[in-house]
PDB file of N, CA and C in Angstrom:
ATOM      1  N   UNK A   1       6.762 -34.395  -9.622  1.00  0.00           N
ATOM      2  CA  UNK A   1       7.954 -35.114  -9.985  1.00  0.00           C
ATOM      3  C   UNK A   1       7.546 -36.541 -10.345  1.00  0.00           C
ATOM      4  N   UNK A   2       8.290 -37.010 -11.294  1.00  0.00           N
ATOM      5  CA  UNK A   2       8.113 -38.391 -11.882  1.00  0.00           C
ATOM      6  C   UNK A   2       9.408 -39.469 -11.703  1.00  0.00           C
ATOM      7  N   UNK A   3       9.342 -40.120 -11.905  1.00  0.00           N
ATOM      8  CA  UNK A   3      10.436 -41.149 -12.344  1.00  0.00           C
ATOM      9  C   UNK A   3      10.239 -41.706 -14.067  1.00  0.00           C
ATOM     10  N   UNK A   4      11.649 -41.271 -14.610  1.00  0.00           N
ATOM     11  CA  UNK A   4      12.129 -41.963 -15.379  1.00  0.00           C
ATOM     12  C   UNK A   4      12.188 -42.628 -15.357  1.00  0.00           C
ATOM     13  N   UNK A   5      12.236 -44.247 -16.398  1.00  0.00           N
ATOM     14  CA  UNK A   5      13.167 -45.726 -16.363  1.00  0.00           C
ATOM     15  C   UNK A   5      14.337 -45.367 -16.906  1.00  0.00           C
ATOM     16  N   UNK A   6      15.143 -45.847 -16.628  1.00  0.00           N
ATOM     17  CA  UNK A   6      16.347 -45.855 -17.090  1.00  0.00           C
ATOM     18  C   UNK A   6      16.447 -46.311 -18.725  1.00  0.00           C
ATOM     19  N   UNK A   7      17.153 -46.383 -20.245  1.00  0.00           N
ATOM     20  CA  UNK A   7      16.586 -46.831 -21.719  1.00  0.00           C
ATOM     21  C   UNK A   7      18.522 -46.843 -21.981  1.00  0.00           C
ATOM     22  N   UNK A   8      18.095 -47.063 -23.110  1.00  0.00           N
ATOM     23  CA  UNK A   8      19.872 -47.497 -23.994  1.00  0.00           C
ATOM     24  C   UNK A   8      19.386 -46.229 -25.150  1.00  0.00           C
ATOM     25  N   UNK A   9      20.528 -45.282 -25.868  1.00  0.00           N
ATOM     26  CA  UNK A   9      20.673 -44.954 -26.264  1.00  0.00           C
ATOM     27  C   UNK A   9      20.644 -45.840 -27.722  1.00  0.00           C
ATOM     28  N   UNK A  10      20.894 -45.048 -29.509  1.00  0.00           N
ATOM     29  CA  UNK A  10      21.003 -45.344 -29.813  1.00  0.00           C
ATOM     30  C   UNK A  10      22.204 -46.240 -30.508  1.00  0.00           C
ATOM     31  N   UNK A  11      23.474 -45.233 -29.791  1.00  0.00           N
ATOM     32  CA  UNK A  11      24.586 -45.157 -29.659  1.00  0.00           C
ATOM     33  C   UNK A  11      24.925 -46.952 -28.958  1.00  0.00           C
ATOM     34  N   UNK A  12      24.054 -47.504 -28.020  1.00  0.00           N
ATOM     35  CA  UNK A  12      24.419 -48.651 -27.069  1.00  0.00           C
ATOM     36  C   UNK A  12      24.855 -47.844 -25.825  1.00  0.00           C
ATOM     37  N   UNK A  13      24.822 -47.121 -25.689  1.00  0.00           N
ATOM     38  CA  UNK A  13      25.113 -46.767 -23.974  1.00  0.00           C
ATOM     39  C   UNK A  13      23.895 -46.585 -23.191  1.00  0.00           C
ATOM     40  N   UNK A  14      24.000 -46.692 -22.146  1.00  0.00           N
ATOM     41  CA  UNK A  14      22.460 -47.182 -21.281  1.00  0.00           C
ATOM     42  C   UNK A  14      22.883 -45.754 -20.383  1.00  0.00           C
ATOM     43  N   UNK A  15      21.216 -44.711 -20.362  1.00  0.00           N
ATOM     44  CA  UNK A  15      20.665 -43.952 -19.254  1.00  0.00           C
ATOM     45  C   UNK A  15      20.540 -44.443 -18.392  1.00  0.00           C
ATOM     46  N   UNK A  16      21.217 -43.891 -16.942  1.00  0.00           N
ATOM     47  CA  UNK A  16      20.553 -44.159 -15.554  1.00  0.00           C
ATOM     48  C   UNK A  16      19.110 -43.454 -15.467  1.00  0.00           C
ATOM     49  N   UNK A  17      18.098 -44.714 -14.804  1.00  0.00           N
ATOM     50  CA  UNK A  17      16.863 -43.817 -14.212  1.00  0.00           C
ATOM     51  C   UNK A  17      16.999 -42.612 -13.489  1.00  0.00           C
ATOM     52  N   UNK A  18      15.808 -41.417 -13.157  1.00  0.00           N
ATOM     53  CA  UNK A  18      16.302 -40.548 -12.828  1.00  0.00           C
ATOM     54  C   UNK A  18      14.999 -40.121 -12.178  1.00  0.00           C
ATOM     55  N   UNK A  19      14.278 -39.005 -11.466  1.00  0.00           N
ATOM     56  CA  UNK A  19      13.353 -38.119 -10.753  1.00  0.00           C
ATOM     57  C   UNK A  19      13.633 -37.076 -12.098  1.00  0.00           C
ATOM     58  N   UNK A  20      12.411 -37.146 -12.752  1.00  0.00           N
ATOM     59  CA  UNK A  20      12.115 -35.573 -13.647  1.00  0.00           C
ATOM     60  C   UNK A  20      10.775 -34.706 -13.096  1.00  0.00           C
ATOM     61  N   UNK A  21      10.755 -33.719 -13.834  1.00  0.00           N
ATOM     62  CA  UNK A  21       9.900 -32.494 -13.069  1.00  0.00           C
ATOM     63  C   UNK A  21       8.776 -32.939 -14.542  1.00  0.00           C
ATOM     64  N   UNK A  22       7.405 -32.925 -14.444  1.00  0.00           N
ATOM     65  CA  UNK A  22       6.683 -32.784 -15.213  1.00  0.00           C
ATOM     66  C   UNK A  22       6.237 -31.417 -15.222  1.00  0.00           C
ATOM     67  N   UNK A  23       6.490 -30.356 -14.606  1.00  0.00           N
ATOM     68  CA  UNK A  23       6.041 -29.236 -15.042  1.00  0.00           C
ATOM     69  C   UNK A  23       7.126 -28.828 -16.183  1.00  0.00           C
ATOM     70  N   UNK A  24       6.912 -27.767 -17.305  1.00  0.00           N
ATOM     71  CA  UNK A  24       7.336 -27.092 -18.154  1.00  0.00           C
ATOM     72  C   UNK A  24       8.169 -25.804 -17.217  1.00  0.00           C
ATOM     73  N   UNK A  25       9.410 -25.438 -18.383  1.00  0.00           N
ATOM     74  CA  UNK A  25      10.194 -24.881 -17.696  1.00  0.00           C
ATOM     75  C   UNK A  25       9.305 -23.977 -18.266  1.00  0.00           C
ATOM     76  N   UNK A  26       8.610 -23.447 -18.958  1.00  0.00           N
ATOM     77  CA  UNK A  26       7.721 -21.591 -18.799  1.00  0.00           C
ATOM     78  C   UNK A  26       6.764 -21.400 -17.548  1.00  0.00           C
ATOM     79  N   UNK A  27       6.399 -23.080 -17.059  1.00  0.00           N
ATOM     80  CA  UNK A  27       5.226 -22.608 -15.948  1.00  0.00           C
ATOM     81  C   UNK A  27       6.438 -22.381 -14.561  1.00  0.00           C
ATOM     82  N   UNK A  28       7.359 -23.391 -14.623  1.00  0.00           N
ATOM     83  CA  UNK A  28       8.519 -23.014 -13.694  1.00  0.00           C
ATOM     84  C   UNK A  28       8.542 -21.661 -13.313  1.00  0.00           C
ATOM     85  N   UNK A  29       8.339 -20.826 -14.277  1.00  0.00           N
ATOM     86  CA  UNK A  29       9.148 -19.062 -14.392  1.00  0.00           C
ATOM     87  C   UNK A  29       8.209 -18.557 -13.963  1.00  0.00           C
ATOM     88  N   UNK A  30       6.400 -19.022 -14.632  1.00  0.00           N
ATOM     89  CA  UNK A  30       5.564 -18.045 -13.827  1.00  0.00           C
ATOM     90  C   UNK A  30       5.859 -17.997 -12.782  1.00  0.00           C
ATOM     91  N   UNK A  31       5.271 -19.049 -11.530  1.00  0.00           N
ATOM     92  CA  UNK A  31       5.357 -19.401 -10.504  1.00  0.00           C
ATOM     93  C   UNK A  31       5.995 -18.833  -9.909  1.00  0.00           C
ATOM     94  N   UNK A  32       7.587 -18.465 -10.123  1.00  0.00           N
ATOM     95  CA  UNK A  32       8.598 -17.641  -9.520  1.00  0.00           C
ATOM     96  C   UNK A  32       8.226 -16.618  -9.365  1.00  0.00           C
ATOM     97  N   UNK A  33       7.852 -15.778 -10.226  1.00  0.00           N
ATOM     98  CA  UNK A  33       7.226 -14.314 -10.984  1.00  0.00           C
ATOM     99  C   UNK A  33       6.319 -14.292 -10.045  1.00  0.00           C
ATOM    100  N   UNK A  34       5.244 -15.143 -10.210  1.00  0.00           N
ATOM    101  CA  UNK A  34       4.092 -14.708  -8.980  1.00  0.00           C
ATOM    102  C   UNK A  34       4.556 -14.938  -7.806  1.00  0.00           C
ATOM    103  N   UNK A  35       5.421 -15.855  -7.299  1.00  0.00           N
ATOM    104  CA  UNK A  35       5.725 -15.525  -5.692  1.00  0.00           C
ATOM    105  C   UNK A  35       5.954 -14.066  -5.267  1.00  0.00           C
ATOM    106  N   UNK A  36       7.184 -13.651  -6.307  1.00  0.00           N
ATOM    107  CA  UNK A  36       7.750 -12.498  -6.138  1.00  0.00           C
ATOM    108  C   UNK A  36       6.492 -11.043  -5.772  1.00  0.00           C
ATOM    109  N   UNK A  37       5.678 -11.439  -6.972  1.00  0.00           N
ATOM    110  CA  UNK A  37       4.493 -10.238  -6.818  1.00  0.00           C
ATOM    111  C   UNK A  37       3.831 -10.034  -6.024  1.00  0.00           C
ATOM    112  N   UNK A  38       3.554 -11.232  -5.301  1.00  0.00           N
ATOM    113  CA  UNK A  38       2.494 -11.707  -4.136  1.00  0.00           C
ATOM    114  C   UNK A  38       2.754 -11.455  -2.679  1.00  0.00           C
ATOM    115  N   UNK A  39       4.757 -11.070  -2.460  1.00  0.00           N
ATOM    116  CA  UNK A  39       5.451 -10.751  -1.948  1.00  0.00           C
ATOM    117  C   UNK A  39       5.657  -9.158  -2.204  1.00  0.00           C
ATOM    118  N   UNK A  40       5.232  -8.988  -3.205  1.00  0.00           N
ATOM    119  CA  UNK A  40       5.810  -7.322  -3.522  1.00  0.00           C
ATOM    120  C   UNK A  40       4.783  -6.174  -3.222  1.00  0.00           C
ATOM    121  N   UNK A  41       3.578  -6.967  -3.655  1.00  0.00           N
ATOM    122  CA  UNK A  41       2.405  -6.223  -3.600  1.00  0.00           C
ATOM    123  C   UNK A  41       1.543  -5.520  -2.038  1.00  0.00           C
ATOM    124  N   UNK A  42       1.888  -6.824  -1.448  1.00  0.00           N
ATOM    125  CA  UNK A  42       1.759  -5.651   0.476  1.00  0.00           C
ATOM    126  C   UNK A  42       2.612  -4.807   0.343  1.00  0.00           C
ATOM    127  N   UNK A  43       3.469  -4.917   0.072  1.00  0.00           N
ATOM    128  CA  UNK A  43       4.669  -3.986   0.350  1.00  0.00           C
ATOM    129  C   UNK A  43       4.815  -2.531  -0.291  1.00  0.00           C
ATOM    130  N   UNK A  44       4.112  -2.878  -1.558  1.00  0.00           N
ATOM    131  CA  UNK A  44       3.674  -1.556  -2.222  1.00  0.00           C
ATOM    132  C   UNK A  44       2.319  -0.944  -1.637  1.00  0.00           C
ATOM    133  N   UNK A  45       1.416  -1.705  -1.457  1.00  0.00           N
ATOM    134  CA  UNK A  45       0.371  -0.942  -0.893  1.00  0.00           C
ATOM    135  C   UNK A  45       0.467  -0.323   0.488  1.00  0.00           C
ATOM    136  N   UNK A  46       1.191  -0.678   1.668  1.00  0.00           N
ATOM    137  CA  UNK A  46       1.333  -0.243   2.834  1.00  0.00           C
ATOM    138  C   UNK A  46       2.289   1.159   2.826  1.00  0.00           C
ATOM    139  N   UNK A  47       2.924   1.596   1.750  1.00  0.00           N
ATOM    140  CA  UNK A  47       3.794   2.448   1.261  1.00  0.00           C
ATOM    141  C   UNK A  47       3.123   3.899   0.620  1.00  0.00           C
ATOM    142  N   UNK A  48       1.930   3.249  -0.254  1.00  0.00           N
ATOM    143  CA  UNK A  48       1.104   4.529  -0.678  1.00  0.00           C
ATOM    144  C   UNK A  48      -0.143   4.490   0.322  1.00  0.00           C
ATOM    145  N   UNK A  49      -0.514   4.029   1.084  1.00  0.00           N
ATOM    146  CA  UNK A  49      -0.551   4.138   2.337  1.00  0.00           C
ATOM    147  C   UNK A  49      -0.731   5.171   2.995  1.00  0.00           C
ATOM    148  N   UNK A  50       0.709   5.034   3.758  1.00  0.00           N
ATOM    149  CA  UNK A  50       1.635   5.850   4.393  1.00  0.00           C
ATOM    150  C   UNK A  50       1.490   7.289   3.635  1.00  0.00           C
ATOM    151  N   UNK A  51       2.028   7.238   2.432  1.00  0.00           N
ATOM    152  CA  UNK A  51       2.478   8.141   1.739  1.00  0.00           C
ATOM    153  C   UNK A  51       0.436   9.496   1.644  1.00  0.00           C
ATOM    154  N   UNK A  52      -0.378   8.498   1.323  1.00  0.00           N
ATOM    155  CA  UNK A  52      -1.708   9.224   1.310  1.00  0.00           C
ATOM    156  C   UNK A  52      -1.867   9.920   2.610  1.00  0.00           C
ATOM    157  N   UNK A  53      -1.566   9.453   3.673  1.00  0.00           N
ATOM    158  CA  UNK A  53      -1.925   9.634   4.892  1.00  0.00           C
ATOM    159  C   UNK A  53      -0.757  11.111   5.531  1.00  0.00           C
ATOM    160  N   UNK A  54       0.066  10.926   5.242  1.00  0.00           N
ATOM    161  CA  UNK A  54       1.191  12.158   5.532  1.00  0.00           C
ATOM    162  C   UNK A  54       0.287  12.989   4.574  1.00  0.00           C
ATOM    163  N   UNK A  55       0.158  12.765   3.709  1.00  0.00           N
ATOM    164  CA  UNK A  55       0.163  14.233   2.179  1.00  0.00           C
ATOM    165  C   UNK A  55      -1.191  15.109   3.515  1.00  0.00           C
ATOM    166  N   UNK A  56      -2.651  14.252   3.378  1.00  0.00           N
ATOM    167  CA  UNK A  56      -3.711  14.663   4.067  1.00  0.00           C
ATOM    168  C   UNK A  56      -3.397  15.504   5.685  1.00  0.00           C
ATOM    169  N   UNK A  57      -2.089  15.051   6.176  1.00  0.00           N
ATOM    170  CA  UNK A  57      -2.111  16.071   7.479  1.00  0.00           C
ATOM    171  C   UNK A  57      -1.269  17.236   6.791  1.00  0.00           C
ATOM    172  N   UNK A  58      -0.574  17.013   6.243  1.00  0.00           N
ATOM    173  CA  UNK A  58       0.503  18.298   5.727  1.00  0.00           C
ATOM    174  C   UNK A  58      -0.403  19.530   5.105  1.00  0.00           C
ATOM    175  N   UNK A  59      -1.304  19.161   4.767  1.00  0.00           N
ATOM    176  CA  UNK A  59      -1.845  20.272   3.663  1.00  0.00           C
ATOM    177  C   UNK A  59      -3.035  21.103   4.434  1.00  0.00           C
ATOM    178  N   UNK A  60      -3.319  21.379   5.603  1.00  0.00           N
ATOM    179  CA  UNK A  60      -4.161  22.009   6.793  1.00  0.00           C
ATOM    180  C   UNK A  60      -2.783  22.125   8.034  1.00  0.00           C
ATOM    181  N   UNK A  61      -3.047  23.580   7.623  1.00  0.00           N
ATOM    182  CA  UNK A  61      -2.361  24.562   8.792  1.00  0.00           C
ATOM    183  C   UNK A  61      -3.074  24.751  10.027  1.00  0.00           C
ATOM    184  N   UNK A  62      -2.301  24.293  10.877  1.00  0.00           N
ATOM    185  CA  UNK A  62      -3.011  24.116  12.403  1.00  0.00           C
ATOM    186  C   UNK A  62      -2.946  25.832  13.135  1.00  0.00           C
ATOM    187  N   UNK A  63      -4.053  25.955  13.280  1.00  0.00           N
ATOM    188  CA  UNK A  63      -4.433  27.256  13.988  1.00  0.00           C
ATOM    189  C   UNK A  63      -5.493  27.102  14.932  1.00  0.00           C
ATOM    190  N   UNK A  64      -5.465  27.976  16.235  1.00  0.00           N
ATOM    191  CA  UNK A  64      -5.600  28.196  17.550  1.00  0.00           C
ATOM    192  C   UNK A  64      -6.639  29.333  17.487  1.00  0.00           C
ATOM    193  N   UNK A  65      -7.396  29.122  18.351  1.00  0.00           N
ATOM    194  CA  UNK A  65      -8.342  30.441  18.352  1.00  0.00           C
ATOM    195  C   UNK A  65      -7.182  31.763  19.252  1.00  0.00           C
ATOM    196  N   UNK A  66      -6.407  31.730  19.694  1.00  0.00           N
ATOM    197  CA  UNK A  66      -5.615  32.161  19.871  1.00  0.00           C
ATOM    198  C   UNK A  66      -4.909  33.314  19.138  1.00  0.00           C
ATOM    199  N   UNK A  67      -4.764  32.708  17.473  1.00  0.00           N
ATOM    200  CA  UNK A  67      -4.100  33.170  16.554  1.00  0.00           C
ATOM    201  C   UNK A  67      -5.175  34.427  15.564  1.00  0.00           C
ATOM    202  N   UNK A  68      -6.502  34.481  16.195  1.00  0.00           N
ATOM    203  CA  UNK A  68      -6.959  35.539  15.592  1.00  0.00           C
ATOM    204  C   UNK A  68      -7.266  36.521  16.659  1.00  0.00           C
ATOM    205  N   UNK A  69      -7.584  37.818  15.911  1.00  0.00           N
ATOM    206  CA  UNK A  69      -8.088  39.142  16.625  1.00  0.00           C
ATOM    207  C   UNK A  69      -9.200  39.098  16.923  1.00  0.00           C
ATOM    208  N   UNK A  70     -10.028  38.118  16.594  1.00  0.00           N
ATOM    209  CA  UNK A  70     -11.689  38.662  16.808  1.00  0.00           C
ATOM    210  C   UNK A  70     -12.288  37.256  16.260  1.00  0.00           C
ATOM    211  N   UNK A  71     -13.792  36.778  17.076  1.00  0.00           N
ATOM    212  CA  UNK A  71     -14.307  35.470  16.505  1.00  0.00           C
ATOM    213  C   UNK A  71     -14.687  36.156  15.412  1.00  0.00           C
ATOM    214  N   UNK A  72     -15.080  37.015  14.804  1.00  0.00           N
ATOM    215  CA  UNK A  72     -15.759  37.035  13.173  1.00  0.00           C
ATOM    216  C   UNK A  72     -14.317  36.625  12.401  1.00  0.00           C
ATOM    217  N   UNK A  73     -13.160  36.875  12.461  1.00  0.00           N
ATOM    218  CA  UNK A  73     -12.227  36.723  11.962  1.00  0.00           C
ATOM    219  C   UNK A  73     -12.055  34.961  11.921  1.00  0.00           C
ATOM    220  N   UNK A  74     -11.950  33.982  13.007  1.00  0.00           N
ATOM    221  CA  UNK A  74     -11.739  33.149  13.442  1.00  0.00           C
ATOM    222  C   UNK A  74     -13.194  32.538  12.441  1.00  0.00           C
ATOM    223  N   UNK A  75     -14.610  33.040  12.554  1.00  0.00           N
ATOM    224  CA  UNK A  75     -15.450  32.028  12.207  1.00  0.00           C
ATOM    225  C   UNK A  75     -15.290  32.265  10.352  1.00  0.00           C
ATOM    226  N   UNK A  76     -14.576  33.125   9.829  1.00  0.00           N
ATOM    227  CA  UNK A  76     -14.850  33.052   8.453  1.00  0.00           C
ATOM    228  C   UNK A  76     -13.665  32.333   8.307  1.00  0.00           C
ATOM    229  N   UNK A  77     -12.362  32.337   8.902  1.00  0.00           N
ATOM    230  CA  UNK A  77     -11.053  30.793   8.128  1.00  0.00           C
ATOM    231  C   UNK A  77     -12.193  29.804   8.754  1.00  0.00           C
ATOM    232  N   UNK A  78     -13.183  29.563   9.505  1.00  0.00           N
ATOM    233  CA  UNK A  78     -13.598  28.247   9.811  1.00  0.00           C
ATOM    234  C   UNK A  78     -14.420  27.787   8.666  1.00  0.00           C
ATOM    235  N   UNK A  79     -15.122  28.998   8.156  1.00  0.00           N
ATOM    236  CA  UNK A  79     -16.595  28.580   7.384  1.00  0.00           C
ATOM    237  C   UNK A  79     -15.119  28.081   5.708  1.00  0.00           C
ATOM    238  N   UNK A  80     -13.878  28.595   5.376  1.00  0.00           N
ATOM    239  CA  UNK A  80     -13.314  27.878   4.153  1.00  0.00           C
ATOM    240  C   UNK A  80     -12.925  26.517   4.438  1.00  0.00           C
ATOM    241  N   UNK A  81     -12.865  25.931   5.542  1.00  0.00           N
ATOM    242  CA  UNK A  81     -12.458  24.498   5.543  1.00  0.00           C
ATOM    243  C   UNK A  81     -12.811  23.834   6.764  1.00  0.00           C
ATOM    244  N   UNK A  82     -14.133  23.455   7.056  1.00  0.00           N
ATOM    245  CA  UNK A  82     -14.644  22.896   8.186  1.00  0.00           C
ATOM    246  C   UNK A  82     -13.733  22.191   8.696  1.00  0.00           C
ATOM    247  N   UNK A  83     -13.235  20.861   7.440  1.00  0.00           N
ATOM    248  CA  UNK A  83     -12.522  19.879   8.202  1.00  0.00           C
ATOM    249  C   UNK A  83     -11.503  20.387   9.069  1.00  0.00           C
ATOM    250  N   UNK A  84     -10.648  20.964   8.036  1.00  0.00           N
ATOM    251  CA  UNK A  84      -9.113  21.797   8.659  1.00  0.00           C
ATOM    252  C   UNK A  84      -8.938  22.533   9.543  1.00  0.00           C
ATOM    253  N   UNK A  85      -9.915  23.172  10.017  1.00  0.00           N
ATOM    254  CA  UNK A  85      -9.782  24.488  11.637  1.00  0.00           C
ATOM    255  C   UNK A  85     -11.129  23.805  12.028  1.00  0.00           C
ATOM    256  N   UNK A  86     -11.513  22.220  11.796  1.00  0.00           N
ATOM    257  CA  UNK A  86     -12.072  21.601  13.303  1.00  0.00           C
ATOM    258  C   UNK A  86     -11.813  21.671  14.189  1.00  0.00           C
ATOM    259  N   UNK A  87     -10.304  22.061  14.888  1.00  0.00           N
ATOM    260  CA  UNK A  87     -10.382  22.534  16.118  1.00  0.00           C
ATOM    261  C   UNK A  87     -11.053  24.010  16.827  1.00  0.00           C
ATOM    262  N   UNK A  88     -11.138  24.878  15.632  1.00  0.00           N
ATOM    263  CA  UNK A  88     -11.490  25.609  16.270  1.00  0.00           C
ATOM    264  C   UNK A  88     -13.143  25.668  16.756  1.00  0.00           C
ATOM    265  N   UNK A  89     -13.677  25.288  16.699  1.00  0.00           N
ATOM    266  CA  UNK A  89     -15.570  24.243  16.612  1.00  0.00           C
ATOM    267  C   UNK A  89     -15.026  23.631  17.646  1.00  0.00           C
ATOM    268  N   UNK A  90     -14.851  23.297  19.015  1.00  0.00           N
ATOM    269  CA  UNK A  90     -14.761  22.470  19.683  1.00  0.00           C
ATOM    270  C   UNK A  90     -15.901  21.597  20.315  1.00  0.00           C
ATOM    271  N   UNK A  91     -17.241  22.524  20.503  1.00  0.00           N
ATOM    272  CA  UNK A  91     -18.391  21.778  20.736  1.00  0.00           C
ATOM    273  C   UNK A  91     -19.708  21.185  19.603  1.00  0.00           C
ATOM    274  N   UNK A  92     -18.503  21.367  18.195  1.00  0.00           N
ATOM    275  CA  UNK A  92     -19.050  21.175  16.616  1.00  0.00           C
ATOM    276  C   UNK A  92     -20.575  21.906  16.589  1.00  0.00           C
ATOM    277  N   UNK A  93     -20.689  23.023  17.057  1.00  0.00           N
ATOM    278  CA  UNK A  93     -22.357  23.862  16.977  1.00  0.00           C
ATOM    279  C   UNK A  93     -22.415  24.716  15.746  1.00  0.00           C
ATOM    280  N   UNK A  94     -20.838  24.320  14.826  1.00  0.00           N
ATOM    281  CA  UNK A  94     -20.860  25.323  13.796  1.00  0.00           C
ATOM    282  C   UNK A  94     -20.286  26.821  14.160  1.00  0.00           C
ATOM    283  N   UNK A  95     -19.881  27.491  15.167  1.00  0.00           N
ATOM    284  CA  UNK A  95     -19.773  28.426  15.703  1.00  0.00           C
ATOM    285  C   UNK A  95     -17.974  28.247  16.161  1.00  0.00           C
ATOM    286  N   UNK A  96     -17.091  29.092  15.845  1.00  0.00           N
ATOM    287  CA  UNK A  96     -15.647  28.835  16.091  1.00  0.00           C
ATOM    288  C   UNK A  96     -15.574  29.580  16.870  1.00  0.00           C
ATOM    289  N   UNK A  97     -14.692  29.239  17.822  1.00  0.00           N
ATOM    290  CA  UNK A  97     -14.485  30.200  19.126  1.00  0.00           C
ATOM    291  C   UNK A  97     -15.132  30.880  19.742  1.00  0.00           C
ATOM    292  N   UNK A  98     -15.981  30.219  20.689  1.00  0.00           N
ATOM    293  CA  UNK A  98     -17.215  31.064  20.633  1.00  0.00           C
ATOM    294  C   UNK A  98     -16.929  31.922  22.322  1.00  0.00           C
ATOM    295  N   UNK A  99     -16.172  31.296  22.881  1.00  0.00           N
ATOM    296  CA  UNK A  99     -15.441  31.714  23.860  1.00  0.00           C
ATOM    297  C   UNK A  99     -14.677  32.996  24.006  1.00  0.00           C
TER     298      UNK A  99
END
């Protein structure tokens, strides 16, 4: 912010001095714009996030050594998705239900 002097028109009528903004009203608008983004942008990322993190448990069906007839049965759903029937590997030797 600056100060004006106060000047006379050409007319003869005299400006009061005044406080002006030396920034430009286009950098005014960025500024706004980027608060907003800078504000928007946690907010979007903590959201897909979330959103990555649900999808990854939803998509592995939780099963029990329980739920098969026989460990050969139990160790071949283990050998299609290690990660996903990690429970059934409880002492991770590669071997599902060995119990």
């Amino acid at each position: 912010m600056g100060y004006r002097k106060g000047y006379y028109r050409k007319d003869g009528t005299y400006v009061q001095g005044h406080f002006v903004s030396k920034r430009s009203k286009a950098f005014q608008g960025r500024n706004n714009k980027g608060c907003f983004l800078s504000l928007l942008l946690p907010f979007v990322i903590m959201v897909v996030s979330i959103a990555c993190t649900s999808e990854s448990e939803s998509s592995c069906i939780k099963k029990n050594c329980s739920d098969f007839s026989s460990q050969e049965e139990a160790q071949s759903t283990f050998e299609t998705n290690k990660t996903c029937y990690s429970n059934l590997d409880r002492d991770n030797d590669g071997i599902a239900c060995e119990n």
